[in-house]
PDB file of N, CA and C in Angstrom:
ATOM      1  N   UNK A   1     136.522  84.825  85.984  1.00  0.00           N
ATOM      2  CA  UNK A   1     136.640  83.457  85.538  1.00  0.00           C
ATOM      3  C   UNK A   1     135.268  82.772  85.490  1.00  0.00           C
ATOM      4  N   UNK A   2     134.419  83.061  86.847  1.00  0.00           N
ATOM      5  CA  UNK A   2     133.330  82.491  86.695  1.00  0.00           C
ATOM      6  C   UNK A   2     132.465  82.786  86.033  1.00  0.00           C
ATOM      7  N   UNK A   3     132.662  83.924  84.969  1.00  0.00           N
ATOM      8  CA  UNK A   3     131.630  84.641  84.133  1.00  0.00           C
ATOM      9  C   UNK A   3     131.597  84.395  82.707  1.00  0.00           C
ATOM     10  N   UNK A   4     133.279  84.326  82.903  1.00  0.00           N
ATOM     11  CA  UNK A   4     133.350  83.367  81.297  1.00  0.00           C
ATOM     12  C   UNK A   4     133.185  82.076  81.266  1.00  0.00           C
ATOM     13  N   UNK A   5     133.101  81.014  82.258  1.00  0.00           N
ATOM     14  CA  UNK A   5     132.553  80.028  82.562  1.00  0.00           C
ATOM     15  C   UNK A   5     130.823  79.734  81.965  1.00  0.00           C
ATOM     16  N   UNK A   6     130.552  81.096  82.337  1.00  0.00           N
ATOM     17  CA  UNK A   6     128.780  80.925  82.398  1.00  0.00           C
ATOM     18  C   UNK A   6     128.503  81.104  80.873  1.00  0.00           C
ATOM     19  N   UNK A   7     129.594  82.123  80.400  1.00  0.00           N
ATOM     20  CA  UNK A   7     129.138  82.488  79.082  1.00  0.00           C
ATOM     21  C   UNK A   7     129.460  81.424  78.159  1.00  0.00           C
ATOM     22  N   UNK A   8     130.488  80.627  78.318  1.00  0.00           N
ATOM     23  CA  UNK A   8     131.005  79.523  77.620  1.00  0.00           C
ATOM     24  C   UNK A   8     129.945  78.572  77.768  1.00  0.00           C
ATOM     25  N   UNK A   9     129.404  78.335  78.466  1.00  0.00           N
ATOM     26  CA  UNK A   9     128.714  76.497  79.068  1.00  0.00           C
ATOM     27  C   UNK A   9     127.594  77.219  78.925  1.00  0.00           C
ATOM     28  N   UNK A  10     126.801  78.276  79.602  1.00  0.00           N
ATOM     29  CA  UNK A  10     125.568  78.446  79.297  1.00  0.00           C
ATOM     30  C   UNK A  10     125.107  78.245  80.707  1.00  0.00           C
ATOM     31  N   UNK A  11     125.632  77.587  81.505  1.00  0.00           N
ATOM     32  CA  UNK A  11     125.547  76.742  83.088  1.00  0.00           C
ATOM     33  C   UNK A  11     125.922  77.902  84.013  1.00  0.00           C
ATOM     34  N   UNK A  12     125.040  78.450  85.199  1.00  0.00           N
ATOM     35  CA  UNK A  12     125.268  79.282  85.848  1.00  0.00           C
ATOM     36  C   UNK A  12     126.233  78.407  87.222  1.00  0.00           C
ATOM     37  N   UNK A  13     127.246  79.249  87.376  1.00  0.00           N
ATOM     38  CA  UNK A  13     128.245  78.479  88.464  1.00  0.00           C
ATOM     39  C   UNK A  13     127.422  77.878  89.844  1.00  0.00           C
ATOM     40  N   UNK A  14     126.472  78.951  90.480  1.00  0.00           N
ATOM     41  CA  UNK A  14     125.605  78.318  91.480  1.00  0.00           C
ATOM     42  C   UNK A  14     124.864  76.739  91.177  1.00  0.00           C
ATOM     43  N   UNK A  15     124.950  76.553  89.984  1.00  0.00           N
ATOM     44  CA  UNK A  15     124.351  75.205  89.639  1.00  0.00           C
ATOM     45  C   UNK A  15     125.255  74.166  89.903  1.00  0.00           C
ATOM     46  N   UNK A  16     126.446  74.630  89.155  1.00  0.00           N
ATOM     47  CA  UNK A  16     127.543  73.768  89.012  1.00  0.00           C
ATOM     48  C   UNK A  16     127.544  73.660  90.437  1.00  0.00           C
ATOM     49  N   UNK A  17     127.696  74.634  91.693  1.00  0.00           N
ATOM     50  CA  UNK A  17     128.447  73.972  92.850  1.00  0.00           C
ATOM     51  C   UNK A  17     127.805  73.352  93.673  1.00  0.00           C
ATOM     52  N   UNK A  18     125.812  73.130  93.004  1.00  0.00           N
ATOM     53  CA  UNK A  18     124.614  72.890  94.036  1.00  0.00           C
ATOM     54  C   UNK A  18     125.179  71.002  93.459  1.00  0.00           C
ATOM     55  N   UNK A  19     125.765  71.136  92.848  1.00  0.00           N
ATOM     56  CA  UNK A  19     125.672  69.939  91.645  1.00  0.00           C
ATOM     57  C   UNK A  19     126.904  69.249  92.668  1.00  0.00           C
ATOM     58  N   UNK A  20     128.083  69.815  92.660  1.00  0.00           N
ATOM     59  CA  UNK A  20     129.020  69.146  93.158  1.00  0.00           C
ATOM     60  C   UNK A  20     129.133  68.817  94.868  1.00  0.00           C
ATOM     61  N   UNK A  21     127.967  69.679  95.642  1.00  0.00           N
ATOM     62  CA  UNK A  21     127.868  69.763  96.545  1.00  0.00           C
ATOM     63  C   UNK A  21     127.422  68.060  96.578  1.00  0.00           C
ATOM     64  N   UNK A  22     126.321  68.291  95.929  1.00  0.00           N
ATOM     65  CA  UNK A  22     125.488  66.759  96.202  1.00  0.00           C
ATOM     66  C   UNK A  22     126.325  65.616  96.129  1.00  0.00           C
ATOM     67  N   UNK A  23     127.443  66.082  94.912  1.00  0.00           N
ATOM     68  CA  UNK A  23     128.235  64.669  94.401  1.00  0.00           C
ATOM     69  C   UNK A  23     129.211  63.997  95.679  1.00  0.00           C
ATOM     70  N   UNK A  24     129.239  65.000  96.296  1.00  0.00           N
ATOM     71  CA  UNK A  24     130.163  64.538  97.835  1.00  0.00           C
ATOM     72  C   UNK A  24     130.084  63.536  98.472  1.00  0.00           C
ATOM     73  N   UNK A  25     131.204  62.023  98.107  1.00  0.00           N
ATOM     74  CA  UNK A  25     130.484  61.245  99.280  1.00  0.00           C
ATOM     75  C   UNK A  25     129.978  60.061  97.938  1.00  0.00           C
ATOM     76  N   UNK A  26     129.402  60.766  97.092  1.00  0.00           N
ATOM     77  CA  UNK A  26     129.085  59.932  96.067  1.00  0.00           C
ATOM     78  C   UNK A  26     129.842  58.246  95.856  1.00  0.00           C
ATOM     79  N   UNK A  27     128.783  57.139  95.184  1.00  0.00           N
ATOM     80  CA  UNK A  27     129.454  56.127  95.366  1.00  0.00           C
ATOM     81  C   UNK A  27     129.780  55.892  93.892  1.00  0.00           C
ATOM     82  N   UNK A  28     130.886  56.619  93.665  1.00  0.00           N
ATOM     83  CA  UNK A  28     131.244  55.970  91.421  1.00  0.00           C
ATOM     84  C   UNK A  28     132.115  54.760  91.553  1.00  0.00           C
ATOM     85  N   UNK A  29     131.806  53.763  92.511  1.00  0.00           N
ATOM     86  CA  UNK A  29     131.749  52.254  92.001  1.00  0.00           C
ATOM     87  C   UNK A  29     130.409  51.765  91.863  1.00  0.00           C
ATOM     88  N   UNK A  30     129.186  52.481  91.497  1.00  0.00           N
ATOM     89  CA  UNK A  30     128.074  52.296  91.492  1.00  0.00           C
ATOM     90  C   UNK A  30     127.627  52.611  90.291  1.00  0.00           C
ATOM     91  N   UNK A  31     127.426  51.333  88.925  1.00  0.00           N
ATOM     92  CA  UNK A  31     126.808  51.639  87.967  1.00  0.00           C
ATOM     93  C   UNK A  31     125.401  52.805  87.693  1.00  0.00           C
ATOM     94  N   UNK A  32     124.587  52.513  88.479  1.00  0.00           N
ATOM     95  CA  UNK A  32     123.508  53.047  88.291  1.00  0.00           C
ATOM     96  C   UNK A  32     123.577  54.540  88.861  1.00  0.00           C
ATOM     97  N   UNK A  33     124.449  54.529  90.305  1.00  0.00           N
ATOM     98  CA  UNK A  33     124.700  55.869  90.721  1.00  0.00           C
ATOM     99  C   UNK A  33     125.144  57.092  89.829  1.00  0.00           C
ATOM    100  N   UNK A  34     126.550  55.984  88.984  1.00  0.00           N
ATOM    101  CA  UNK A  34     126.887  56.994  87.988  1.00  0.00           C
ATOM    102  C   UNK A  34     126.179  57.453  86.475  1.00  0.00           C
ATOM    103  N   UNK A  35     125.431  56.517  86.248  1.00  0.00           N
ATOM    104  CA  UNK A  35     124.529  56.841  85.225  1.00  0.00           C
ATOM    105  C   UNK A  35     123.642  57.826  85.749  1.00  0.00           C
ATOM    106  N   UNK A  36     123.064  57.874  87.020  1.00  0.00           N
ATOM    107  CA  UNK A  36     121.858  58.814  87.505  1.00  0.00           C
ATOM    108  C   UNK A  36     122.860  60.052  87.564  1.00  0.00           C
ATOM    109  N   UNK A  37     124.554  60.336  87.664  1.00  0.00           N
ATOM    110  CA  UNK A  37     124.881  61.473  87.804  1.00  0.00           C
ATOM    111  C   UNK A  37     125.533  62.243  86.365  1.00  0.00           C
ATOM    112  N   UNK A  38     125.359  61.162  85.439  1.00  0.00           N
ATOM    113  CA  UNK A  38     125.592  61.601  83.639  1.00  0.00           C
ATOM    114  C   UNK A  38     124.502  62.293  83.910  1.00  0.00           C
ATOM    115  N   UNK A  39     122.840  61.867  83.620  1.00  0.00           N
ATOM    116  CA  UNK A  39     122.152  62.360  83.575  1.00  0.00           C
ATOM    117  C   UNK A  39     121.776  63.729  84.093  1.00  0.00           C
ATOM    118  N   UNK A  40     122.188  63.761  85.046  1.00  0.00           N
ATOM    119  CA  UNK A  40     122.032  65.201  85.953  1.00  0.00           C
ATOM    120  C   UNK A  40     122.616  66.287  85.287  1.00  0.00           C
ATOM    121  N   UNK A  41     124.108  66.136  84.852  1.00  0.00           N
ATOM    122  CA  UNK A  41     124.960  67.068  84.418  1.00  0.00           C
ATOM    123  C   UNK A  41     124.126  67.215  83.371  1.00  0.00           C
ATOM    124  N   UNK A  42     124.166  66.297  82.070  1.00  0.00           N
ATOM    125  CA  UNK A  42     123.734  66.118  80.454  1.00  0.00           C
ATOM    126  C   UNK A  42     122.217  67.107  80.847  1.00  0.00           C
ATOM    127  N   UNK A  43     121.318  67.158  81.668  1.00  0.00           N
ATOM    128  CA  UNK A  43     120.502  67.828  81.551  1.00  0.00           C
ATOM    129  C   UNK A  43     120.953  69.208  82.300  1.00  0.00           C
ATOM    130  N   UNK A  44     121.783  69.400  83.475  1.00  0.00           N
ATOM    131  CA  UNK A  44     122.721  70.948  83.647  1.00  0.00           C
ATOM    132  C   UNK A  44     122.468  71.016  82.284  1.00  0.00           C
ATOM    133  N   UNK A  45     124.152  71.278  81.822  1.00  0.00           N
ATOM    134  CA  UNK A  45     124.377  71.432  80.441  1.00  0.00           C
ATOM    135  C   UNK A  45     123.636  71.641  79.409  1.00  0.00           C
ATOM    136  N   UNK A  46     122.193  71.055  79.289  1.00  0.00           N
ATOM    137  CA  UNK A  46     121.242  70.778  78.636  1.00  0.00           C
ATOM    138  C   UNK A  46     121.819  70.547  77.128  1.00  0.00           C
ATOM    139  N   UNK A  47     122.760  69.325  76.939  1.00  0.00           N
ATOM    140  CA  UNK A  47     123.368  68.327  76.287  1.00  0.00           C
ATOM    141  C   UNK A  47     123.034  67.386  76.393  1.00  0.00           C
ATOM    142  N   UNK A  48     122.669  66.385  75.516  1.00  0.00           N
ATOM    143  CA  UNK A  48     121.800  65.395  75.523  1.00  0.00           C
ATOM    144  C   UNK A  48     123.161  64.039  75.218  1.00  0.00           C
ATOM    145  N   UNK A  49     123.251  63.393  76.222  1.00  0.00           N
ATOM    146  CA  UNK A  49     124.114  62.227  75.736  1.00  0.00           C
ATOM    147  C   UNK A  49     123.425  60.427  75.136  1.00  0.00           C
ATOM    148  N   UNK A  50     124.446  60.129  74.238  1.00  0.00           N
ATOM    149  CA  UNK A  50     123.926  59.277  73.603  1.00  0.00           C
ATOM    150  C   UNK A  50     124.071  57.754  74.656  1.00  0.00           C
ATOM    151  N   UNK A  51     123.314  56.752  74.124  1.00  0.00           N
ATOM    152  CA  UNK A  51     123.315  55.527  74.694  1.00  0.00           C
ATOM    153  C   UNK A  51     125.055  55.432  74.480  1.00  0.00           C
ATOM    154  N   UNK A  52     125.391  55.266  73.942  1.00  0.00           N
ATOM    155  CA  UNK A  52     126.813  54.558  73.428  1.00  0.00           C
ATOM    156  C   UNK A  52     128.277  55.674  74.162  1.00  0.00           C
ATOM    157  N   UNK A  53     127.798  56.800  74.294  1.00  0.00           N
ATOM    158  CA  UNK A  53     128.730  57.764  75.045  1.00  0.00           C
ATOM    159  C   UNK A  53     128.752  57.606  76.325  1.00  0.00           C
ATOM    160  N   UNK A  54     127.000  57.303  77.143  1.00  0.00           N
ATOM    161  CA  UNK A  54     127.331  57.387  78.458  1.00  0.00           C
ATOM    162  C   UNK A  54     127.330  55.847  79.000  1.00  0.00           C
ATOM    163  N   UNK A  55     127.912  54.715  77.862  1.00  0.00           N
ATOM    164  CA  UNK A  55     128.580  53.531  78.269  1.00  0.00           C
ATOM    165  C   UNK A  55     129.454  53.653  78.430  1.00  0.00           C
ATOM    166  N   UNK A  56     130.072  54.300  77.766  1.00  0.00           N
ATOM    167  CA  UNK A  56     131.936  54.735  77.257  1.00  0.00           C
ATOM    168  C   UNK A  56     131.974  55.439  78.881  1.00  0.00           C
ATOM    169  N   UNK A  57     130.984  56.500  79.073  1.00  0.00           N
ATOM    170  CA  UNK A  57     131.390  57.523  80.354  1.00  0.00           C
ATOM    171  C   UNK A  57     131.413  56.322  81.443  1.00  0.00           C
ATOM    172  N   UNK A  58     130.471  54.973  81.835  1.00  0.00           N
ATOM    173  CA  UNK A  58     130.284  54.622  82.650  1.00  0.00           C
ATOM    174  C   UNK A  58     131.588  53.796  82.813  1.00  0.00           C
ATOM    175  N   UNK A  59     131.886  53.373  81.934  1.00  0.00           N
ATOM    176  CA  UNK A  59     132.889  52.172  81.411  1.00  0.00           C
ATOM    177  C   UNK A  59     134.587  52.661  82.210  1.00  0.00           C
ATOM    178  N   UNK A  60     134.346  53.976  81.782  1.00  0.00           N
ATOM    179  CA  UNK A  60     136.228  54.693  81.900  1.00  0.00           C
ATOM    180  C   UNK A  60     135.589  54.426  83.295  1.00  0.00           C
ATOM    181  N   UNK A  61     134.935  54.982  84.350  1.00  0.00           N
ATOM    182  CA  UNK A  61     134.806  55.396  85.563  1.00  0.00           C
ATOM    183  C   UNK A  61     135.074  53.936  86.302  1.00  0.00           C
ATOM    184  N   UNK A  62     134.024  53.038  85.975  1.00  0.00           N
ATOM    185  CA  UNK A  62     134.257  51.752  86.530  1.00  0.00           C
ATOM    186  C   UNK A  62     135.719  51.366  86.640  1.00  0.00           C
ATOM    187  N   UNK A  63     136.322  51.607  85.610  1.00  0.00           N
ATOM    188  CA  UNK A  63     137.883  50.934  85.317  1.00  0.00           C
ATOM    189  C   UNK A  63     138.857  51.342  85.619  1.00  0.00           C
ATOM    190  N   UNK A  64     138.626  52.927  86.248  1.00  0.00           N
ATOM    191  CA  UNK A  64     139.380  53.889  86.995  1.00  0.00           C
ATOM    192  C   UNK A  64     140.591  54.214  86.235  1.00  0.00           C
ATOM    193  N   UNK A  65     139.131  54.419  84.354  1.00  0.00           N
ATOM    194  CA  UNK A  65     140.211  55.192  83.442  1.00  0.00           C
ATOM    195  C   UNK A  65     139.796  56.777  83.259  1.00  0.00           C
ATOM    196  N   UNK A  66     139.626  57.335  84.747  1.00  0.00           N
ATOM    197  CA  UNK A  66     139.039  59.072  84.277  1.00  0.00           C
ATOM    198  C   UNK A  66     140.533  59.709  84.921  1.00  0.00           C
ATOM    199  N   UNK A  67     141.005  60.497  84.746  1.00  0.00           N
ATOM    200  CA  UNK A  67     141.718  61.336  85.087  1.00  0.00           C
ATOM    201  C   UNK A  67     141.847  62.006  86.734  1.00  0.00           C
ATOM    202  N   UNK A  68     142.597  62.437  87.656  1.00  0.00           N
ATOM    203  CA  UNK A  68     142.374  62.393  89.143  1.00  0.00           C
ATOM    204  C   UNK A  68     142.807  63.731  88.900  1.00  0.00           C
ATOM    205  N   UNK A  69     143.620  64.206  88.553  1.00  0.00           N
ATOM    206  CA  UNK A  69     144.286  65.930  88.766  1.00  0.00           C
ATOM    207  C   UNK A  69     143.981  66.424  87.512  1.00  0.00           C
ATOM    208  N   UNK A  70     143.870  68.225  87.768  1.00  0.00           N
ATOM    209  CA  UNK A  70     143.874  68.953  86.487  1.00  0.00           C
ATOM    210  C   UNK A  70     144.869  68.718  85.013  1.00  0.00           C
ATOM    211  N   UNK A  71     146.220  68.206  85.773  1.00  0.00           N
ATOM    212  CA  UNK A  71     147.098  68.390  84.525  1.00  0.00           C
ATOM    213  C   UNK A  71     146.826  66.579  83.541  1.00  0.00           C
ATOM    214  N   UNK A  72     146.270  66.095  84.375  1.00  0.00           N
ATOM    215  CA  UNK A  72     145.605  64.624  83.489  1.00  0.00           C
ATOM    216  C   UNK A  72     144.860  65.450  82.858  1.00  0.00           C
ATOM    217  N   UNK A  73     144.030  65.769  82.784  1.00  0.00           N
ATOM    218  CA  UNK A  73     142.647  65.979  82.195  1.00  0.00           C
ATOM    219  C   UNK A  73     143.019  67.260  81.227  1.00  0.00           C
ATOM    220  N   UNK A  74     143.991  68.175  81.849  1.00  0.00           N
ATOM    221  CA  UNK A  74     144.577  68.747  80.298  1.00  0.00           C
ATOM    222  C   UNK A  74     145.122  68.330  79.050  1.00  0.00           C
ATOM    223  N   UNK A  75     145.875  67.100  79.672  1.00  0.00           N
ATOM    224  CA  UNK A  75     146.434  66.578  78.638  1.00  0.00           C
ATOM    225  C   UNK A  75     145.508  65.396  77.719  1.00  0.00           C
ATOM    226  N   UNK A  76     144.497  65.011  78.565  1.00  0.00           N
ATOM    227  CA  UNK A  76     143.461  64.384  77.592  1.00  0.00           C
ATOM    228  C   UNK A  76     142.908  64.931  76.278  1.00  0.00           C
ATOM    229  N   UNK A  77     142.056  66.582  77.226  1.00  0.00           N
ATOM    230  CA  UNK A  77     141.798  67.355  76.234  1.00  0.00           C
ATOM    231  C   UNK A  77     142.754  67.515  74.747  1.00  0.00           C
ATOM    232  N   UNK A  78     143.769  67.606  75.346  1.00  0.00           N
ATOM    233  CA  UNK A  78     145.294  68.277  73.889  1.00  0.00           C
ATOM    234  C   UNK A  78     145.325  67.112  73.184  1.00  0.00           C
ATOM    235  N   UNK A  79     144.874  65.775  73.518  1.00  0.00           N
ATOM    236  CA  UNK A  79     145.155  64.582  72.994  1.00  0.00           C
ATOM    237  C   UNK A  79     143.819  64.158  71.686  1.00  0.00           C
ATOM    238  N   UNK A  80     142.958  65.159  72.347  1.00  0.00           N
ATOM    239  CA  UNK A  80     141.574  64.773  71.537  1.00  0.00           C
ATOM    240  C   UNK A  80     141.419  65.522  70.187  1.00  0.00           C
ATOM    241  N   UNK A  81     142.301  67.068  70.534  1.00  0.00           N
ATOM    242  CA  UNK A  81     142.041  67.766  69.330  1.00  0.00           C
ATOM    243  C   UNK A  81     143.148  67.357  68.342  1.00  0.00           C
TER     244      UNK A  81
END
């Protein structure tokens, strides 16, 4: 799983979990916190996000419109394509 992960994203999993390690604890009622943690990923990823996307990203989070469990966030995905 974690290999097709790497091959898909390009993102080696040790990154991803040095990444989520840090996020622990994290404060995402914190504008700036969460903008400094778009950034982090968008450069993981080495995906470049736009001004206007990572308002939208900051915006859902503030408003506690992101998804909490896997089967939310599946059904977002199915909703987008």
């Amino acid at each position: 799983m974690f290999d097709n992960f790497e091959k898909k994203t390009g993102v080696k999993m040790d990154e991803v979990m040095k990444l989520a390690q840090s996020l622990q604890g994290t404060n995402f009622k914190d504008e700036k916190t969460i903008r400094n943690v778009i950034n982090k990923v968008s450069k993981l990823a080495n995906k470049p996000v736009s001004k206007s996307k990572e308002d939208m990203i900051v915006n859902a989070i503030l408003n506690d419109k992101v998804p909490k469990d896997l089967s939310s966030i599946e059904k977002m995905i199915k909703k987008k394509r």
